[in-house]
N, C-alpha and C. Protein backbone atom coordinates (compact mmCIF):
# COMPACT_ATOMS: atom_id res chain seq x y z
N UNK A 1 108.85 61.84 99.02
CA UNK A 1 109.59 61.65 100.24
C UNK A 1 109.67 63.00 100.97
N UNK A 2 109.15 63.10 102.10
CA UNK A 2 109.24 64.16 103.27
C UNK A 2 110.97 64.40 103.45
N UNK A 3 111.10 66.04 102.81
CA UNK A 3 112.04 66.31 103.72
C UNK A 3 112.67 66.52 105.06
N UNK A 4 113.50 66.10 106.09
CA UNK A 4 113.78 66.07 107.54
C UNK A 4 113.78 67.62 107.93
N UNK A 5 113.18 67.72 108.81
CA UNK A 5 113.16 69.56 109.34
C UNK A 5 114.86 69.46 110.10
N UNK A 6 115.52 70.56 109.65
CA UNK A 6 116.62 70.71 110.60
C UNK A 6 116.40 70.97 111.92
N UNK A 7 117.10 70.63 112.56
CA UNK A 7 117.19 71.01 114.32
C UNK A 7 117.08 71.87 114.77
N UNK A 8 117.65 73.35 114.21
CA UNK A 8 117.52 74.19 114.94
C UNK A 8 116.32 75.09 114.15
N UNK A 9 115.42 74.47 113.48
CA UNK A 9 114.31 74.99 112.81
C UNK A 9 113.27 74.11 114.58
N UNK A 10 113.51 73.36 114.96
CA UNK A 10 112.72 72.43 115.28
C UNK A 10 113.40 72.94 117.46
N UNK A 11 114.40 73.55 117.51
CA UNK A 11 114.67 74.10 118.39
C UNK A 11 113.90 75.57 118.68
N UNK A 12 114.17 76.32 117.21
CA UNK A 12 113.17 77.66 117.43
C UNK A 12 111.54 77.71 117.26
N UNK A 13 111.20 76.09 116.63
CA UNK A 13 110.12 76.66 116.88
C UNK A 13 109.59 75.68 118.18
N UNK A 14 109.90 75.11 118.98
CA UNK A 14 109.65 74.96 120.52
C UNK A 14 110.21 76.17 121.54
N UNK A 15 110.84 76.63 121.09
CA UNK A 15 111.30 78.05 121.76
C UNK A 15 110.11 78.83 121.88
N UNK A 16 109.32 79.20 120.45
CA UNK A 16 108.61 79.85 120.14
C UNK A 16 106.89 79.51 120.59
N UNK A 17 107.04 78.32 120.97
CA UNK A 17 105.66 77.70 121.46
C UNK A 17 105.86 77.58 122.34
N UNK A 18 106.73 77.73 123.55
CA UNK A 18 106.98 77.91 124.83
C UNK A 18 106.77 79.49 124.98
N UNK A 19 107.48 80.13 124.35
CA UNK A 19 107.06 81.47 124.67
C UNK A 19 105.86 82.03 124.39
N UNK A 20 104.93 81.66 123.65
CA UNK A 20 103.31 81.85 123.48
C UNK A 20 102.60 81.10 124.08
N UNK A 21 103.17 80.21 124.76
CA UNK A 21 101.91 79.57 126.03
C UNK A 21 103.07 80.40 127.59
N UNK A 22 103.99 80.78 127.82
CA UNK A 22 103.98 81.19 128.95
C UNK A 22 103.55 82.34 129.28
N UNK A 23 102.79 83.32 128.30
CA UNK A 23 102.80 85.14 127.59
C UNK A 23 100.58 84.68 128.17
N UNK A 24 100.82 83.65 127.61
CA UNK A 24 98.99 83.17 127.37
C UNK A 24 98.62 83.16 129.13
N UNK A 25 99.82 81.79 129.50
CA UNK A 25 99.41 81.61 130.90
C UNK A 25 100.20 82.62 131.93
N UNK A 26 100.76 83.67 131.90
CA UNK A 26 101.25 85.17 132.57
C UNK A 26 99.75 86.03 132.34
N UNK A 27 99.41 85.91 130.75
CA UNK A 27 98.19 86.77 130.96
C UNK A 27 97.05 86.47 132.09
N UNK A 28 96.77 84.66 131.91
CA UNK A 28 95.61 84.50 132.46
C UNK A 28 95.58 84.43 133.94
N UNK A 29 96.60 84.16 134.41
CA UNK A 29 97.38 84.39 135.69
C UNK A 29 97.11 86.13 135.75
N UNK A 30 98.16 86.93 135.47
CA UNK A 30 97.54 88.46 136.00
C UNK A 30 95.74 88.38 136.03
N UNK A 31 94.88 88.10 135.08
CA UNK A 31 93.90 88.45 134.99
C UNK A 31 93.47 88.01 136.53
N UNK A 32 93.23 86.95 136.36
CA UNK A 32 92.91 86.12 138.20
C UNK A 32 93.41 87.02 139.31
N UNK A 33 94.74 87.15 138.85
CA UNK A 33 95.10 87.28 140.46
C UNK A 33 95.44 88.87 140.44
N UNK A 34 95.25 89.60 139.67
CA UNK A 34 95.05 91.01 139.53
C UNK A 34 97.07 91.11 139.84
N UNK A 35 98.11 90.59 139.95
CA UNK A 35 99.26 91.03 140.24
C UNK A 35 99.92 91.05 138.72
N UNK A 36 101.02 92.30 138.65
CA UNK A 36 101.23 92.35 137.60
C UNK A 36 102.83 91.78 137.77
N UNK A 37 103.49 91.07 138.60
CA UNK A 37 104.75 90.66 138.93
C UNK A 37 105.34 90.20 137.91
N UNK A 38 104.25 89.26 137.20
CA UNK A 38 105.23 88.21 135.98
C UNK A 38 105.60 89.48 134.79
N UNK A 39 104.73 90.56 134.80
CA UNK A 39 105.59 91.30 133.62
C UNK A 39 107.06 91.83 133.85
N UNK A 40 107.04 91.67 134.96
CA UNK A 40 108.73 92.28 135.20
C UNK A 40 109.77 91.39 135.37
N UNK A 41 109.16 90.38 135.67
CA UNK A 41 110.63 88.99 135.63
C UNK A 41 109.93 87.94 134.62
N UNK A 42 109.22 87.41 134.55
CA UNK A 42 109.07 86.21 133.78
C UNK A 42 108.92 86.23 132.21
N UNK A 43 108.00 87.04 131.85
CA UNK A 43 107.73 87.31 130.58
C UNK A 43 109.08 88.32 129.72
N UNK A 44 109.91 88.96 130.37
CA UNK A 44 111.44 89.50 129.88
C UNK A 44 112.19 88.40 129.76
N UNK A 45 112.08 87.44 130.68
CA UNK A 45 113.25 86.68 130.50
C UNK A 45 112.61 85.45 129.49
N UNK A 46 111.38 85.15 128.79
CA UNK A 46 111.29 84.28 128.15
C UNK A 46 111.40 84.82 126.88
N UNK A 47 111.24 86.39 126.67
CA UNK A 47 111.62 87.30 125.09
C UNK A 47 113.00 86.80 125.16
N UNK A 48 113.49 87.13 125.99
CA UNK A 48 115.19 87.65 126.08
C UNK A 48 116.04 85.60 125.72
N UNK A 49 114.98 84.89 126.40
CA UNK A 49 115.13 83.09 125.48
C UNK A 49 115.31 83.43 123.71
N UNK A 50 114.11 83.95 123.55
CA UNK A 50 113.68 84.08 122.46
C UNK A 50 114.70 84.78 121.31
N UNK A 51 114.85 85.69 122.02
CA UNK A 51 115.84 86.55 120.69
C UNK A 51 117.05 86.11 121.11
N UNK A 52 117.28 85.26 121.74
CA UNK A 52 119.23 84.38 121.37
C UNK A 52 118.86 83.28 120.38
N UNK A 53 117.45 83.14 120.76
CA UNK A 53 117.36 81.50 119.91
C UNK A 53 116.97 82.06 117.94
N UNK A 54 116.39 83.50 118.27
CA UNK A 54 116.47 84.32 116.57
C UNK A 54 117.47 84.29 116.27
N UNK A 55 118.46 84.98 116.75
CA UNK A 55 119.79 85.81 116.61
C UNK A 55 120.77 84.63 116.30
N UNK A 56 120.81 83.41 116.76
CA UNK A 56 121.49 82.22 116.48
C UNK A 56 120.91 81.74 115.12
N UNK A 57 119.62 81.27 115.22
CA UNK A 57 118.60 80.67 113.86
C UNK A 57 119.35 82.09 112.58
N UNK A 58 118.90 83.00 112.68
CA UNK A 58 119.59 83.83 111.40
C UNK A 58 121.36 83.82 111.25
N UNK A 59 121.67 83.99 112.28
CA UNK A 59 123.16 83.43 112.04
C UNK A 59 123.72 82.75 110.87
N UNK A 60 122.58 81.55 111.46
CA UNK A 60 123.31 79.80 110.97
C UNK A 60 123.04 80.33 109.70
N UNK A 61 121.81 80.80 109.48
CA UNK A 61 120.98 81.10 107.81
C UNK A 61 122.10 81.64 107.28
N UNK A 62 122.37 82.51 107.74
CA UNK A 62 123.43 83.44 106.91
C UNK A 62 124.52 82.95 106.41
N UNK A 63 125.29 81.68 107.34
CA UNK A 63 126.45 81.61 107.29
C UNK A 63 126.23 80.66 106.18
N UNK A 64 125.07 79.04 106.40
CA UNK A 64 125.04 78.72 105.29
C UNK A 64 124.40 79.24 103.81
N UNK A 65 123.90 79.93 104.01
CA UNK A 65 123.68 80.91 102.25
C UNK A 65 124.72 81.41 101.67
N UNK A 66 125.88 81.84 102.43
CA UNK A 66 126.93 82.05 102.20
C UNK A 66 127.78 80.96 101.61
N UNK A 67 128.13 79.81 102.88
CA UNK A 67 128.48 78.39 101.68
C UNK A 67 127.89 78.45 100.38
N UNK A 68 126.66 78.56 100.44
CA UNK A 68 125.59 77.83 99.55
C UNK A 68 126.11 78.71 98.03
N UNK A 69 125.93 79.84 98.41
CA UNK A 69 126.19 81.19 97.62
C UNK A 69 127.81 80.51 96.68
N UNK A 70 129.16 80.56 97.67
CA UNK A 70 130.44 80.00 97.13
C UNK A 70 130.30 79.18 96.60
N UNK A 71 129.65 78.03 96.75
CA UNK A 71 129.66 76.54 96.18
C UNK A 71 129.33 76.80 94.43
N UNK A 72 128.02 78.03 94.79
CA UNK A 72 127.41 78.12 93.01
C UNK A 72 128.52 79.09 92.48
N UNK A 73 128.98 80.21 92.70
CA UNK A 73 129.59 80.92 91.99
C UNK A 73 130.89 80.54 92.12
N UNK A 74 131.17 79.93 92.92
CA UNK A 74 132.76 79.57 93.04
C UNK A 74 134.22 80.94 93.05
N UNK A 75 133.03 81.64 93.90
CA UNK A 75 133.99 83.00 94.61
C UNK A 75 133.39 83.82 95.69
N UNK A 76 134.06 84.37 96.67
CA UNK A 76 134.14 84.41 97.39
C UNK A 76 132.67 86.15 97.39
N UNK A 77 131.39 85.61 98.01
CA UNK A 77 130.38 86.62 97.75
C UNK A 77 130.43 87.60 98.71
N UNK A 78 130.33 87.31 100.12
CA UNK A 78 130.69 88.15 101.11
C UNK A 78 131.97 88.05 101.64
N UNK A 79 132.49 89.69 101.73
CA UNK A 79 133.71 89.35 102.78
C UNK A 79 133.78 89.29 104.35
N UNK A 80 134.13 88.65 104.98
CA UNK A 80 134.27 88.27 106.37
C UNK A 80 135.24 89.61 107.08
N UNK A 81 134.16 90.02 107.97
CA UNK A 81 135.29 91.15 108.48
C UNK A 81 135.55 90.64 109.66
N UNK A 82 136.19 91.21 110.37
CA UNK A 82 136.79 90.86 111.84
C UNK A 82 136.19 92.21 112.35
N UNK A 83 135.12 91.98 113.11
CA UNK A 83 134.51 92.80 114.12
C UNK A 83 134.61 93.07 115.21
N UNK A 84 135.86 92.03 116.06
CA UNK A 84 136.16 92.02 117.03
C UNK A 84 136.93 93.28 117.89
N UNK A 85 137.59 94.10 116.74
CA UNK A 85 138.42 94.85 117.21
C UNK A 85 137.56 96.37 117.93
N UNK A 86 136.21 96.44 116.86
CA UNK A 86 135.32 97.23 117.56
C UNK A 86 134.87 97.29 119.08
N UNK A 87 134.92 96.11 119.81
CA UNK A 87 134.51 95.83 120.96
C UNK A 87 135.27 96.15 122.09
């Protein structure tokens, strides 16, 4: 029996295949039209997609390995700091 891919496995990697066909078609576009415009707005802002949709995906990882982690040892593995006050 096939395990179900989680969602946000299945969110980053359409993230990630959007951002390697818009990088493909920015390239083939500059090549044609000799303008280098899309490197300064289009192709930043589809990285800048990209690393919220990492930065979330490792998150989640973390937070559940952490469950995952308590559930087996049945104590508390990482401590939770409050980082907020730094800001």
């Amino acid at each position: 029996m096939k395990k179900k891919t989680e969602f946000s496995k299945k969110i980053f990697t359409g993230i990630s295949i959007a951002t390697a066909i818009v990088v493909i078609f920015s390239l083939i576009m500059i090549w044609r039209t000799s303008d280098l415009t899309p490197l300064a707005y289009i192709i930043p802002a589809v990285f800048a997609e990209l690393a919220t949709a990492t930065g979330f995906y490792y998150y989640k990882a973390k937070r559940e390995n952490e469950i995952k982690l308590k559930s087996i040892y049945g104590k508390e593995v990482v401590q939770d700091e409050d980082y907020t006050q730094q800001i």
